[in-house]
Protein backbone atom coordinates (compact mmCIF):
# COMPACT_ATOMS: atom_id res chain seq x y z
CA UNK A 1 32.94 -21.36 35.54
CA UNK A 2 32.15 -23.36 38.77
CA UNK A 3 28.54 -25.33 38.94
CA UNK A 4 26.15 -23.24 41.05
CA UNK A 5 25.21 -25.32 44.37
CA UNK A 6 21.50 -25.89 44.66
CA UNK A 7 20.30 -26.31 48.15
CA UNK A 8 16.78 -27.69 49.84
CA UNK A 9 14.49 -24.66 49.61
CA UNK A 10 16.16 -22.72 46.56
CA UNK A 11 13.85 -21.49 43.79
CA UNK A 12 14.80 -21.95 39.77
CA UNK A 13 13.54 -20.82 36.82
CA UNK A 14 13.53 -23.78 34.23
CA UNK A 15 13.03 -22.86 30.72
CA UNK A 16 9.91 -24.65 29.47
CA UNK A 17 6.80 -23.78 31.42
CA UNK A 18 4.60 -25.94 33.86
CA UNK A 19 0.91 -26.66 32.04
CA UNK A 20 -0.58 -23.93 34.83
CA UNK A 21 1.72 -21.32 33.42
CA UNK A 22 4.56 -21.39 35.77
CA UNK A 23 8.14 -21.06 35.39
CA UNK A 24 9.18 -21.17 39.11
CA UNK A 25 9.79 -24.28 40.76
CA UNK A 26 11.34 -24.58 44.67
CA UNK A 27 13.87 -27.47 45.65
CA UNK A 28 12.61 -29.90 48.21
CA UNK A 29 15.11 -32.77 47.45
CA UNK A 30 18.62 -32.68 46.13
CA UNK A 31 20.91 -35.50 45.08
CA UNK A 32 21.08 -37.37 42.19
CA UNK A 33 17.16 -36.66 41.24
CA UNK A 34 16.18 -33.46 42.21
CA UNK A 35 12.49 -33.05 43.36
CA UNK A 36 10.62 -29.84 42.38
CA UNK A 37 7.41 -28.44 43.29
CA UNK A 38 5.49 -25.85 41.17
CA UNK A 39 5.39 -22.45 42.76
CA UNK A 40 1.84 -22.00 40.74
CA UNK A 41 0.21 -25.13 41.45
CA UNK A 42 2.15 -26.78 44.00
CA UNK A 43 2.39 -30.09 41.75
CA UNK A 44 5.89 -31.86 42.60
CA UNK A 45 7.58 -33.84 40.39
CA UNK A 46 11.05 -36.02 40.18
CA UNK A 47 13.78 -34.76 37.50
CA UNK A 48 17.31 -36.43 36.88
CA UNK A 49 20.09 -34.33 37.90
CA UNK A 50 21.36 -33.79 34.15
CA UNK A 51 18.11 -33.01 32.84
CA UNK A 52 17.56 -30.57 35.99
CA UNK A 53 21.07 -28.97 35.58
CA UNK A 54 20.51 -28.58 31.63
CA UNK A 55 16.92 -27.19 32.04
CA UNK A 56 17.55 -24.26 34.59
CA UNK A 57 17.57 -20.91 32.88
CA UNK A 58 17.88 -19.01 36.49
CA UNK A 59 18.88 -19.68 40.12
CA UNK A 60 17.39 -17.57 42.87
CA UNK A 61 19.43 -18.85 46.60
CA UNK A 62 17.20 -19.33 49.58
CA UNK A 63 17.36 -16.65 52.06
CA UNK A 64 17.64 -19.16 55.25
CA UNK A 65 21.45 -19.97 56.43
C-alpha cells in the first residue's frame, strides 16, 4: 500500500489527543518535520516526520487544487 501524500492545508486525525481535547490538527509545513496546528486551540507545534507518519490515525485531503 502506497504512503498517503500530505499536503500544506490537509487536516489529520492523530491518535492521542491535544490537552484542550482535540484530535484534529491542519498541516501548515511539510518536509522532513511536519508543523501542525490544533484545530481546537490553534496551538502549533513541530513533529518529526516518523513520529507524524506513525501517529496519524486519519487523513482528511484539503479541498483547494
Amino acid at each position: 500500500m502506497d504512503k498517503p501524500k500530505y499536503e500544506i492545508n490537509d487536516t489529520v486525525e492523530l491518535k492521542k489527543a491535544h490537552p484542550c481535547g482535540s484530535h484534529s490538527w491542519q498541516i501548515w509545513r511539510t518536509g522532513i518535520d511536519f508543523g501542525l496546528k490544533c484545530l481546537g486551540c490553534g496551538h502549533r507545534i513541530m513533529m518529526p516526520r516518523k513520529d507524524f507518519e506513525r501517529a496519524v490515525k486519519k487523513h482528511f485531503p484539503s479541498a483547494q487544487p
